[in-house]
ModelCIF file with pLDDT and N, C-alpha, C, O atoms, coordinates in Angstrom:
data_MODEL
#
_entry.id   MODEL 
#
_entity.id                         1 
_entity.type                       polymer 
_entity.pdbx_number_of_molecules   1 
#
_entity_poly.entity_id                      1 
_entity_poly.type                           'polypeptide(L)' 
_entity_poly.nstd_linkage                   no 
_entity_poly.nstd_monomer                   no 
_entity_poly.pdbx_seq_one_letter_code       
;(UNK)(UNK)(UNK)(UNK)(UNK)(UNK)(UNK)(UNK)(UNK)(UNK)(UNK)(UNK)(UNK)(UNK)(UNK)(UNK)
(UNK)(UNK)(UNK)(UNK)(UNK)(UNK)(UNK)(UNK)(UNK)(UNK)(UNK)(UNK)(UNK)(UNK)(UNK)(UNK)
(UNK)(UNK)(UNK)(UNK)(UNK)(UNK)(UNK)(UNK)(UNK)(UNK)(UNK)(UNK)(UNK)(UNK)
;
_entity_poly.pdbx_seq_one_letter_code_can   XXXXXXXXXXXXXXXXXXXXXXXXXXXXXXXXXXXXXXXXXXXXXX 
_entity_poly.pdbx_strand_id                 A 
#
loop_
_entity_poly_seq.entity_id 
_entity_poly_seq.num 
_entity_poly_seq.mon_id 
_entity_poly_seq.hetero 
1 1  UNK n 
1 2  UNK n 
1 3  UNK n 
1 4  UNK n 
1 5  UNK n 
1 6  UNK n 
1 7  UNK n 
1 8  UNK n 
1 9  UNK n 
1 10 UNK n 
1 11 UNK n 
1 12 UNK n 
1 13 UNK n 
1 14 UNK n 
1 15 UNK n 
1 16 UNK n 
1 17 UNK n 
1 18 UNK n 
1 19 UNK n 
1 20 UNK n 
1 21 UNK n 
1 22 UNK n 
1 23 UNK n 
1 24 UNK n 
1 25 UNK n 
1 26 UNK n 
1 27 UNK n 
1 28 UNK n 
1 29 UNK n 
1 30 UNK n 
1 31 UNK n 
1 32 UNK n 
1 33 UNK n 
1 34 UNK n 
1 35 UNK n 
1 36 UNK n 
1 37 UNK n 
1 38 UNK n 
1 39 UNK n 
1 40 UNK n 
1 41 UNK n 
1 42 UNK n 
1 43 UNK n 
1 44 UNK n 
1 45 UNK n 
1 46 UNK n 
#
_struct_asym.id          A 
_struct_asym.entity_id   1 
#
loop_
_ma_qa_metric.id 
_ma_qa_metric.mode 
_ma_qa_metric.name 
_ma_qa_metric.software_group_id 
_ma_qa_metric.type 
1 global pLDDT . pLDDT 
2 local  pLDDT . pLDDT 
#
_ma_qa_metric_global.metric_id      1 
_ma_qa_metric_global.metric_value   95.89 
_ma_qa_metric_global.model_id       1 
_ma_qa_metric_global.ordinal_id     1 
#
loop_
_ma_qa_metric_local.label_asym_id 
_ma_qa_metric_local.label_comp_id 
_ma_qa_metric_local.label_seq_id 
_ma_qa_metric_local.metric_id 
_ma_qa_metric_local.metric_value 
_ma_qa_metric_local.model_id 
_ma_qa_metric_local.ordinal_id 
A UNK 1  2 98.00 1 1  
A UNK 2  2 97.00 1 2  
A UNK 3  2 97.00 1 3  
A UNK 4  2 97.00 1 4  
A UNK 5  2 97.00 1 5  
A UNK 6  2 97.00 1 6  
A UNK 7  2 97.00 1 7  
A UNK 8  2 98.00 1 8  
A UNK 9  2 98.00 1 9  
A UNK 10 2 98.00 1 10 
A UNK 11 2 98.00 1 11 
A UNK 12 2 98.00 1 12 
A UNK 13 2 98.00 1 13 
A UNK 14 2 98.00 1 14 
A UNK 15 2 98.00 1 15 
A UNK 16 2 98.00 1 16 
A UNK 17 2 98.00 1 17 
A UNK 18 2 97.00 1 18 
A UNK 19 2 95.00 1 19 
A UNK 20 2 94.00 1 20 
A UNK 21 2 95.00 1 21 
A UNK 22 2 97.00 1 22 
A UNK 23 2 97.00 1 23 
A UNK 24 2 97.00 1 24 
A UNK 25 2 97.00 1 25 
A UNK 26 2 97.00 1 26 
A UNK 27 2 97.00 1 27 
A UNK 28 2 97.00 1 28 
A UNK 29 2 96.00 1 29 
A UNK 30 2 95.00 1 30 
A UNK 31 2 96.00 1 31 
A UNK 32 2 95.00 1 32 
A UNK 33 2 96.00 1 33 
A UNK 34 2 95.00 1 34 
A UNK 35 2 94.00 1 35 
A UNK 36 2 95.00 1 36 
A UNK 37 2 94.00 1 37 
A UNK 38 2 93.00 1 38 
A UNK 39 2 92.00 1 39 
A UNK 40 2 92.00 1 40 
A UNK 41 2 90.00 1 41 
A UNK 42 2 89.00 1 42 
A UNK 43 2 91.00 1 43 
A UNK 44 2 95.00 1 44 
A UNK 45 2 96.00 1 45 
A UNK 46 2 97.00 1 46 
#
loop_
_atom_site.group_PDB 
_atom_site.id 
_atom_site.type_symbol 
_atom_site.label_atom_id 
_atom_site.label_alt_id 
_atom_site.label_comp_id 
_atom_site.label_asym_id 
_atom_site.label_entity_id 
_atom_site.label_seq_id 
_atom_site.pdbx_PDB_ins_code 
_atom_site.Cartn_x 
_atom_site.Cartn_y 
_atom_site.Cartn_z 
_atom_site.occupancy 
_atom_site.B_iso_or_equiv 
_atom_site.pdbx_formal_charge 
_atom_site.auth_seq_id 
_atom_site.auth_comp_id 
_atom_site.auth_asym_id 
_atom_site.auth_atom_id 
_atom_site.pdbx_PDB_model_num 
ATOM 1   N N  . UNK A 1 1  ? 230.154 85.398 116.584 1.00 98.00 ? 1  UNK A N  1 
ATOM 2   C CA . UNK A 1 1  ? 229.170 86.005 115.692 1.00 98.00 ? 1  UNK A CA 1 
ATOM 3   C C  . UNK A 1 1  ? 229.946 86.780 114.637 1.00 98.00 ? 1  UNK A C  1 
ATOM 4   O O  . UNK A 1 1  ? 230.645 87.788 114.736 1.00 98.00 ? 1  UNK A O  1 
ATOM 5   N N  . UNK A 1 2  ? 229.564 85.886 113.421 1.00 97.00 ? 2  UNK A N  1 
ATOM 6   C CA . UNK A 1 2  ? 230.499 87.169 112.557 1.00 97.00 ? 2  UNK A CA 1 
ATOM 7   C C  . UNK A 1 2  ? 230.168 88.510 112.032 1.00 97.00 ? 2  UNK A C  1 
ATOM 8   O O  . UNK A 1 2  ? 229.099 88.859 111.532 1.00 97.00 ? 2  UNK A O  1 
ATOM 9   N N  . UNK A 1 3  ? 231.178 89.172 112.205 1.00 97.00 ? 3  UNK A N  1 
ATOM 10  C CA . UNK A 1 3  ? 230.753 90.486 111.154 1.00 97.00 ? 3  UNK A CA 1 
ATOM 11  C C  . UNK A 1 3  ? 229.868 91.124 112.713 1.00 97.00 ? 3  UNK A C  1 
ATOM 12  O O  . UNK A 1 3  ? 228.845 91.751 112.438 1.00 97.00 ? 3  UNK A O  1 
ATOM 13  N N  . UNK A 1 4  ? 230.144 91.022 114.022 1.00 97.00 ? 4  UNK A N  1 
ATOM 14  C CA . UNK A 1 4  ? 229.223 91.641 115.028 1.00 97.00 ? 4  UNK A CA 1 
ATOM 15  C C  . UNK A 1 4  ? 229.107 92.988 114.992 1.00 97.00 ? 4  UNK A C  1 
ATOM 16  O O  . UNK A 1 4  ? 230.187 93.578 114.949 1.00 97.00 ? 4  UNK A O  1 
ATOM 17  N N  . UNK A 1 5  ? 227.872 93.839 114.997 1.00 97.00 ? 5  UNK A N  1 
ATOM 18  C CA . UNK A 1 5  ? 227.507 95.667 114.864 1.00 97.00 ? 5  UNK A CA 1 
ATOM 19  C C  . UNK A 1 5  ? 227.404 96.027 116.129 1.00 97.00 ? 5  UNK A C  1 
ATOM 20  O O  . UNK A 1 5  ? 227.478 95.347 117.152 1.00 97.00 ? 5  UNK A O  1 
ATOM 21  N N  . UNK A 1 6  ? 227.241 97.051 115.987 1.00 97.00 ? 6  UNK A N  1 
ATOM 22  C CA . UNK A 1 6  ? 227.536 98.028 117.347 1.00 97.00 ? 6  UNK A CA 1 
ATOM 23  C C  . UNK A 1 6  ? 225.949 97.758 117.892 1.00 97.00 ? 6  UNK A C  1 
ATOM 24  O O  . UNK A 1 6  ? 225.834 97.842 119.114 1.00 97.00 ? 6  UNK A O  1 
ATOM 25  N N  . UNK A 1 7  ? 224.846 97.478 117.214 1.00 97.00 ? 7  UNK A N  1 
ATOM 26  C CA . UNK A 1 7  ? 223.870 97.422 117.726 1.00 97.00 ? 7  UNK A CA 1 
ATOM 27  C C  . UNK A 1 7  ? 223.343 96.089 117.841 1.00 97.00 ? 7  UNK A C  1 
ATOM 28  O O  . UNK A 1 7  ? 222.245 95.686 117.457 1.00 97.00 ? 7  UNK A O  1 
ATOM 29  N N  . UNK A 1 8  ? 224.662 95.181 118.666 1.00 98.00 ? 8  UNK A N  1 
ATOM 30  C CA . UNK A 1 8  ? 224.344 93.635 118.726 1.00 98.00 ? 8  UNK A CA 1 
ATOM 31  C C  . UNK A 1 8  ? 225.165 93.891 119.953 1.00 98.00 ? 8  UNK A C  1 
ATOM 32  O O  . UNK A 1 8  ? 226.082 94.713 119.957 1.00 98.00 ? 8  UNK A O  1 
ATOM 33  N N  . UNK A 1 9  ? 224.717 92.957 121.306 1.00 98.00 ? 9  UNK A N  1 
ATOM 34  C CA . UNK A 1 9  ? 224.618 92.491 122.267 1.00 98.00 ? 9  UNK A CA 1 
ATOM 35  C C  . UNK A 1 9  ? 225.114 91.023 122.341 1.00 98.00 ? 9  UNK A C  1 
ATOM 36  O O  . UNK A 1 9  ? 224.420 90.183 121.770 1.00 98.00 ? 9  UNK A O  1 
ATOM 37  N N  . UNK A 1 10 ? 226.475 90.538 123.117 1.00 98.00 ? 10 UNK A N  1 
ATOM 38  C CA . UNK A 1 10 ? 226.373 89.244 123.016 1.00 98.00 ? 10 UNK A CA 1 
ATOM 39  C C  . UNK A 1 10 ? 226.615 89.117 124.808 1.00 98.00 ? 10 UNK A C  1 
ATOM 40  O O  . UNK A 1 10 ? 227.497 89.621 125.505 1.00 98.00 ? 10 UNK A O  1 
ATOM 41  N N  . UNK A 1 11 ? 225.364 88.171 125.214 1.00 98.00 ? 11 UNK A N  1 
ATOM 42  C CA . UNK A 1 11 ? 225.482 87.454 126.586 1.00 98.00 ? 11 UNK A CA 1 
ATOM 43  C C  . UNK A 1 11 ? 226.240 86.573 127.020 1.00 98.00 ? 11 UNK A C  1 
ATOM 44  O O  . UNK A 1 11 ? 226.449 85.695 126.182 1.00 98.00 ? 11 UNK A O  1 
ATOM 45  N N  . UNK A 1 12 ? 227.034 86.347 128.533 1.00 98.00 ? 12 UNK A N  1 
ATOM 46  C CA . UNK A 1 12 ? 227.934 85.949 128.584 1.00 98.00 ? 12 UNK A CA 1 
ATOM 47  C C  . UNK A 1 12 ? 227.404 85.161 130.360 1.00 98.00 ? 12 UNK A C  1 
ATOM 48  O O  . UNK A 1 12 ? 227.775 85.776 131.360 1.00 98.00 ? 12 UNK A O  1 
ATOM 49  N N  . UNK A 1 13 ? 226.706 84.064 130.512 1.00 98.00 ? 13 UNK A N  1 
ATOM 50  C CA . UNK A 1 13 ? 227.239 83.679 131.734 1.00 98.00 ? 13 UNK A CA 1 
ATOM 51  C C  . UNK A 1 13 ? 228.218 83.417 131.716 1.00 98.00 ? 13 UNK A C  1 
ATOM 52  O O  . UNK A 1 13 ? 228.962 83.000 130.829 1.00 98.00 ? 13 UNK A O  1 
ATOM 53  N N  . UNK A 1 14 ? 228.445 83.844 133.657 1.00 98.00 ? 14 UNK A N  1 
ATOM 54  C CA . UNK A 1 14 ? 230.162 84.079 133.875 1.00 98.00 ? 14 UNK A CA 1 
ATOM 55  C C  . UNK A 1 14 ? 229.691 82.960 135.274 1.00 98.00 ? 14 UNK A C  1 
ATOM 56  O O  . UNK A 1 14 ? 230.487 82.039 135.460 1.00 98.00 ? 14 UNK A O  1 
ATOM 57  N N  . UNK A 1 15 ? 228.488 83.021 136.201 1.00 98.00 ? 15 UNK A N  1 
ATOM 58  C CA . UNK A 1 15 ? 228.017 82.538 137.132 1.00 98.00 ? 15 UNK A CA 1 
ATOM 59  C C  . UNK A 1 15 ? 227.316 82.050 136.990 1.00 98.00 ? 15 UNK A C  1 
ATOM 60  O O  . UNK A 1 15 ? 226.923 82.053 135.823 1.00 98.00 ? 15 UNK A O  1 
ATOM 61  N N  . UNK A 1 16 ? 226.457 81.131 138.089 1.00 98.00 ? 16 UNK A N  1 
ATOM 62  C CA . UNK A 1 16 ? 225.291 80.929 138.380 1.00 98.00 ? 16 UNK A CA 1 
ATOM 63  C C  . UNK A 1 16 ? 225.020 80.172 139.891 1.00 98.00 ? 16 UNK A C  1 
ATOM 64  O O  . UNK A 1 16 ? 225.675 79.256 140.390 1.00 98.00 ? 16 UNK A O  1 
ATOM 65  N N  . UNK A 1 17 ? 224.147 80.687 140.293 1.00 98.00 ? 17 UNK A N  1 
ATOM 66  C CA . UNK A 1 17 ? 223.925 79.772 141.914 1.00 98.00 ? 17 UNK A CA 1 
ATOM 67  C C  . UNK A 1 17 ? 223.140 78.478 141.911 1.00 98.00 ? 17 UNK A C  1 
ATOM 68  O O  . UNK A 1 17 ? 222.878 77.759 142.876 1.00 98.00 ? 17 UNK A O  1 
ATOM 69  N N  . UNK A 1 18 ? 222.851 78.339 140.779 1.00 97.00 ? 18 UNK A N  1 
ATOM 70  C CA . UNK A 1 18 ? 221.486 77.058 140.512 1.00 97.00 ? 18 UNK A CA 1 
ATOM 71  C C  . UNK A 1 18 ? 222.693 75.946 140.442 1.00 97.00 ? 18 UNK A C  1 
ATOM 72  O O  . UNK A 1 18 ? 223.844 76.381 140.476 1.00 97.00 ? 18 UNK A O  1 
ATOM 73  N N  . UNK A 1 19 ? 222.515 74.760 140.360 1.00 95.00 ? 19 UNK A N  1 
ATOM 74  C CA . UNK A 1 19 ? 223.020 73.895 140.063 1.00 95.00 ? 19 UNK A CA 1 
ATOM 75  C C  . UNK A 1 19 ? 222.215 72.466 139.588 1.00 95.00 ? 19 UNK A C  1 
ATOM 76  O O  . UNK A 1 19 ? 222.457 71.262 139.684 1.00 95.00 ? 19 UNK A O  1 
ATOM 77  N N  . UNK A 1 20 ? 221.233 73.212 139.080 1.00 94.00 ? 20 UNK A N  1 
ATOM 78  C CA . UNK A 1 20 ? 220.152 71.805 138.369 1.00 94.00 ? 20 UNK A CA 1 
ATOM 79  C C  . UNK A 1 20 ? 220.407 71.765 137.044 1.00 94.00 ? 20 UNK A C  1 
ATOM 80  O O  . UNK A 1 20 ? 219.503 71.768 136.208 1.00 94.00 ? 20 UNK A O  1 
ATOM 81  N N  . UNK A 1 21 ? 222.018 71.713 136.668 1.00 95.00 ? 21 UNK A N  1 
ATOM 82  C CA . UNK A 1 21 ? 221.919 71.333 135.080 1.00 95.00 ? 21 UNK A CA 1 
ATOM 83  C C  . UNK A 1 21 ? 222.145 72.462 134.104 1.00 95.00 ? 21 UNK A C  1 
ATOM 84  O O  . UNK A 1 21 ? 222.735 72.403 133.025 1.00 95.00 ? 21 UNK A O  1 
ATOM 85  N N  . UNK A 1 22 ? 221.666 73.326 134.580 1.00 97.00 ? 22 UNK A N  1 
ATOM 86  C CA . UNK A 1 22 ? 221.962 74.835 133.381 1.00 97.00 ? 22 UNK A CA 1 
ATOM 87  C C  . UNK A 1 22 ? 223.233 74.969 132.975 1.00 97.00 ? 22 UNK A C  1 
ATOM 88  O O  . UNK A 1 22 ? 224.083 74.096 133.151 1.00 97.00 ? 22 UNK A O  1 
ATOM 89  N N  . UNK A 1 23 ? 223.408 75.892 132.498 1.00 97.00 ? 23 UNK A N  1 
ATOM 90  C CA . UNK A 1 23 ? 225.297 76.210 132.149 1.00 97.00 ? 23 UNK A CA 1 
ATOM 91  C C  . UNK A 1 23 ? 225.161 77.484 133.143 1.00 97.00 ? 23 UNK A C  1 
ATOM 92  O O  . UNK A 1 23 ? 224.282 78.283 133.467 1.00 97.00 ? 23 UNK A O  1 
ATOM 93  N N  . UNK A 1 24 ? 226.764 77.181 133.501 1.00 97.00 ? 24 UNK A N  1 
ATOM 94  C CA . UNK A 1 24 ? 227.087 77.744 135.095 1.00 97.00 ? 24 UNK A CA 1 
ATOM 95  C C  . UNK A 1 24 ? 228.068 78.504 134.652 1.00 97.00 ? 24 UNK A C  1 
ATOM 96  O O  . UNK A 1 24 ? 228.029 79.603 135.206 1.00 97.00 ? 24 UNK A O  1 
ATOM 97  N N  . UNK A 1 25 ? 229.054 78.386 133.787 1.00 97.00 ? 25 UNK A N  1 
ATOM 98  C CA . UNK A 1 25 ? 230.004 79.385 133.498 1.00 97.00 ? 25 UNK A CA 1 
ATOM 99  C C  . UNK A 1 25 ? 230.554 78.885 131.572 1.00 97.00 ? 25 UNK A C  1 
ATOM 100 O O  . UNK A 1 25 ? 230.585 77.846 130.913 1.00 97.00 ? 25 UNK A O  1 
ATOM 101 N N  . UNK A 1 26 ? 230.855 80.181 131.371 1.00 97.00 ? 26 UNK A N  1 
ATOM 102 C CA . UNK A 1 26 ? 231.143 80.297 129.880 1.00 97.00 ? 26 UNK A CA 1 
ATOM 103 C C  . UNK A 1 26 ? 232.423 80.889 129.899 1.00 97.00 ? 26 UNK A C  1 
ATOM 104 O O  . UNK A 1 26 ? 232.702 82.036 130.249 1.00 97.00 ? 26 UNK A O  1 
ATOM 105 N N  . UNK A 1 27 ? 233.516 79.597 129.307 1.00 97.00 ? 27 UNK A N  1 
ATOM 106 C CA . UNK A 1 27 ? 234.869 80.522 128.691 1.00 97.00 ? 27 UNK A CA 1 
ATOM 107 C C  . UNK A 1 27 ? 234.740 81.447 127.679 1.00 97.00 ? 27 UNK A C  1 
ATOM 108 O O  . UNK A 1 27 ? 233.826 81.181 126.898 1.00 97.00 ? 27 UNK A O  1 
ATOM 109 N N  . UNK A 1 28 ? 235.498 82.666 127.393 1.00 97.00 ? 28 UNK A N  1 
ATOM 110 C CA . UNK A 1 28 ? 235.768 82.964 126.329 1.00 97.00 ? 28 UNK A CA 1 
ATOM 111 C C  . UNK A 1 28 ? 236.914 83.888 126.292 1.00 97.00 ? 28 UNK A C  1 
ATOM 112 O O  . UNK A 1 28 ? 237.569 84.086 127.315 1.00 97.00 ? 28 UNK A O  1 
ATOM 113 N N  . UNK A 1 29 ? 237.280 84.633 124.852 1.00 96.00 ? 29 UNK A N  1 
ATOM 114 C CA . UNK A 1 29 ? 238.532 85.410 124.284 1.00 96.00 ? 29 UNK A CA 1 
ATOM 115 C C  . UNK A 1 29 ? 238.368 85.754 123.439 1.00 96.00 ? 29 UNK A C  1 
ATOM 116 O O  . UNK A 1 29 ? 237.319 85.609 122.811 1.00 96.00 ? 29 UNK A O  1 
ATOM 117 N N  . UNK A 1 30 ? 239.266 86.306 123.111 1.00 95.00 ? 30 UNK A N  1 
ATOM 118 C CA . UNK A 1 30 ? 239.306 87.009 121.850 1.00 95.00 ? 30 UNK A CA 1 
ATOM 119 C C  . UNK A 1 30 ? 240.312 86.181 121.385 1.00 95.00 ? 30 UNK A C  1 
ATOM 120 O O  . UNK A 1 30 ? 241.170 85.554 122.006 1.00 95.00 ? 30 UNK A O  1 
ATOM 121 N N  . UNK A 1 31 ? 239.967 86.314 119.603 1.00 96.00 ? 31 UNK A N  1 
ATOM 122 C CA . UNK A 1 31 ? 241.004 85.591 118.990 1.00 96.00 ? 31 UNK A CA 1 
ATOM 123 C C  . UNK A 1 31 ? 241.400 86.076 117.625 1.00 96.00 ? 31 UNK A C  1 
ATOM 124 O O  . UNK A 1 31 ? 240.475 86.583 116.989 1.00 96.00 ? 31 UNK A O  1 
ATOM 125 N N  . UNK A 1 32 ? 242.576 86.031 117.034 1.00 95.00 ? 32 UNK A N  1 
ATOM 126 C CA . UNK A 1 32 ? 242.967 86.616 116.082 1.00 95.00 ? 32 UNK A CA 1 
ATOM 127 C C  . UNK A 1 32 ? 242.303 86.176 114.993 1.00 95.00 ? 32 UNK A C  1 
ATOM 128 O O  . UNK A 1 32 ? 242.324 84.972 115.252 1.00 95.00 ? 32 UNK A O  1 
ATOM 129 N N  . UNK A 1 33 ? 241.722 86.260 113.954 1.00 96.00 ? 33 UNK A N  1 
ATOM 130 C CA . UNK A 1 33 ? 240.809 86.162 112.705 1.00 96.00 ? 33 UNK A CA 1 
ATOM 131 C C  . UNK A 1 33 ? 241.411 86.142 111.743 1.00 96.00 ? 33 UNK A C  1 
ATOM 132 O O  . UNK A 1 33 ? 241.905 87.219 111.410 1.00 96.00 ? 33 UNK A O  1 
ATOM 133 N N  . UNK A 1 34 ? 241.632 85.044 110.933 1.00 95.00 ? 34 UNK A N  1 
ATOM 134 C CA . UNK A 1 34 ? 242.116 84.299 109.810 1.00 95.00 ? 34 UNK A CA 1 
ATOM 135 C C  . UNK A 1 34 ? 241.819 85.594 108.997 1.00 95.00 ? 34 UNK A C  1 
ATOM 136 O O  . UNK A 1 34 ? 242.653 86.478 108.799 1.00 95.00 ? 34 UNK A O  1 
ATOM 137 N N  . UNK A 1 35 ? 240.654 85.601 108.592 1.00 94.00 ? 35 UNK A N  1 
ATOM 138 C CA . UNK A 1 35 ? 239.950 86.510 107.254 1.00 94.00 ? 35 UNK A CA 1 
ATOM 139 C C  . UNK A 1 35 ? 240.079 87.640 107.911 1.00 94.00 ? 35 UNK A C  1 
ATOM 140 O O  . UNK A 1 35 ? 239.041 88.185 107.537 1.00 94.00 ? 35 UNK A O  1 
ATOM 141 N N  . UNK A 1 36 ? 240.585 88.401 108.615 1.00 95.00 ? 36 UNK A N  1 
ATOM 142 C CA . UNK A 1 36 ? 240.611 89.730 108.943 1.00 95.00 ? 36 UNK A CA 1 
ATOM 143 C C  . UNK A 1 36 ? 241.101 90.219 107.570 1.00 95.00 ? 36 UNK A C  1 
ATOM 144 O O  . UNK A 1 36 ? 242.063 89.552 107.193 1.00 95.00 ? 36 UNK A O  1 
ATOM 145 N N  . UNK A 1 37 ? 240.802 90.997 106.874 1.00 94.00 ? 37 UNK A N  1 
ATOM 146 C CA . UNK A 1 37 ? 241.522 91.748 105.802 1.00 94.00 ? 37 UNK A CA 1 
ATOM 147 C C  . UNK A 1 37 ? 242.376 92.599 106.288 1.00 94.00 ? 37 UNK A C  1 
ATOM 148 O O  . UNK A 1 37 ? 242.345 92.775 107.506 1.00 94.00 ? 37 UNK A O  1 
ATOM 149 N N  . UNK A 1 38 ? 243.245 93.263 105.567 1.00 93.00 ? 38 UNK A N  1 
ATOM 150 C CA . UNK A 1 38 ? 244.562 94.414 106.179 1.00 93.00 ? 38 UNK A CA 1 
ATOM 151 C C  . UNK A 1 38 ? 243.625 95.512 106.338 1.00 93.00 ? 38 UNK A C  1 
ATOM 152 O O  . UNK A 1 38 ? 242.606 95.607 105.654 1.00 93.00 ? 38 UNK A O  1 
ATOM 153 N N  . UNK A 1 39 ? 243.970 96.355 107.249 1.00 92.00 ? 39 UNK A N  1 
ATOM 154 C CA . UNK A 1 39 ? 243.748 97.499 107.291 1.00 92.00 ? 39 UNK A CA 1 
ATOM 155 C C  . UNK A 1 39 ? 242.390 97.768 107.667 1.00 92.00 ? 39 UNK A C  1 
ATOM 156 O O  . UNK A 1 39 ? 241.973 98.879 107.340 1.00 92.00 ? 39 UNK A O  1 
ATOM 157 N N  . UNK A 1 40 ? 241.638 97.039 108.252 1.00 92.00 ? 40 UNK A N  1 
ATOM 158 C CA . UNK A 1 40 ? 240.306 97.271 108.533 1.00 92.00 ? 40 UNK A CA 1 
ATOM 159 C C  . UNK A 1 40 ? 240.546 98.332 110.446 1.00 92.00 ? 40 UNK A C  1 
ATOM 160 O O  . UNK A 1 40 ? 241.657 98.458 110.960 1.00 92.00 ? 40 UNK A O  1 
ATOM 161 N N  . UNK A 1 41 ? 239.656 98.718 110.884 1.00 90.00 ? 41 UNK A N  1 
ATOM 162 C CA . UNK A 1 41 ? 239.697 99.352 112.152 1.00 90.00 ? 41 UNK A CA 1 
ATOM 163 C C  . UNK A 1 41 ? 240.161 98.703 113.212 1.00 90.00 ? 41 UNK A C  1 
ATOM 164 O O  . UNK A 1 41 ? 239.748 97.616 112.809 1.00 90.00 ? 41 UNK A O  1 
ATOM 165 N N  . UNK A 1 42 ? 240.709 98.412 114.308 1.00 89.00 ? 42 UNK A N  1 
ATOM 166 C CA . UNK A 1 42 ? 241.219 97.302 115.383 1.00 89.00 ? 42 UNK A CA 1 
ATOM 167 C C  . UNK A 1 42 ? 239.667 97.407 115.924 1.00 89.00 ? 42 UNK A C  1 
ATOM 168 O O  . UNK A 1 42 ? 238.832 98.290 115.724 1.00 89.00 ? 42 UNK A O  1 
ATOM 169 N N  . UNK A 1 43 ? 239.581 96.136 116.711 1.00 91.00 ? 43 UNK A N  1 
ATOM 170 C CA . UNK A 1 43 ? 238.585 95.749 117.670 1.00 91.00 ? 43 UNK A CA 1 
ATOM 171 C C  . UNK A 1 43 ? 238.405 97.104 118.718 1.00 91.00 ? 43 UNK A C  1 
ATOM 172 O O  . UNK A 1 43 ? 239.399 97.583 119.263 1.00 91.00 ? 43 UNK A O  1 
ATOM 173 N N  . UNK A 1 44 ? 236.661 97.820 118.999 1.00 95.00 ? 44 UNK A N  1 
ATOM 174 C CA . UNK A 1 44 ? 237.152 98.374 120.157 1.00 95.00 ? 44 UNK A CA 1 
ATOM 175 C C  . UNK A 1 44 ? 235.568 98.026 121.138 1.00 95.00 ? 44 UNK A C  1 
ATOM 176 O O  . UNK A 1 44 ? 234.466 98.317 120.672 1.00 95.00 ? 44 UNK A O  1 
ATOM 177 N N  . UNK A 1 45 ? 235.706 97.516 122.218 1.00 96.00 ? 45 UNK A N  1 
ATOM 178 C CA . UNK A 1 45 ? 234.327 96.978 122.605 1.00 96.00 ? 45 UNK A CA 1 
ATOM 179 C C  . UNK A 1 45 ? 234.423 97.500 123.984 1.00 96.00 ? 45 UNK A C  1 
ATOM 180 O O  . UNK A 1 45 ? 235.458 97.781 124.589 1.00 96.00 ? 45 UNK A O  1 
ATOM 181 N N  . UNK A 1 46 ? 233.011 97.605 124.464 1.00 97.00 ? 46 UNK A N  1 
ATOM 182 C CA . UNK A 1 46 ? 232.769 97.710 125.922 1.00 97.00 ? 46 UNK A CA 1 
ATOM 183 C C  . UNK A 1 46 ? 231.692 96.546 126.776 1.00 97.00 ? 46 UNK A C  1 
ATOM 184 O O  . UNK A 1 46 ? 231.505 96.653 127.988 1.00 97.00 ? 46 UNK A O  1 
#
């Protein structure tokens, strides 16, 4: 999501016990950003 605000939420299955087809697990990372401009604030998330 670009440009994500402090008052945005992103969901993350990591599990699931079902196995009829849903999505059961989601990779993800962090990744370094082409267009980052210099000097902007570092990433800080919870």
């Amino acid at each position: 999501v670009r440009d994500m605000q402090a008052n945005e939420v992103l969901l993350l299955k990591c599990f699931d016990t079902r196995r009829d087809g849903r999505a059961r697990y989601t990779a993800h990372t962090g990744f370094v950003n082409p267009e980052c401009p210099p000097g902007v604030p570092a990433r800080e998330s919870i």
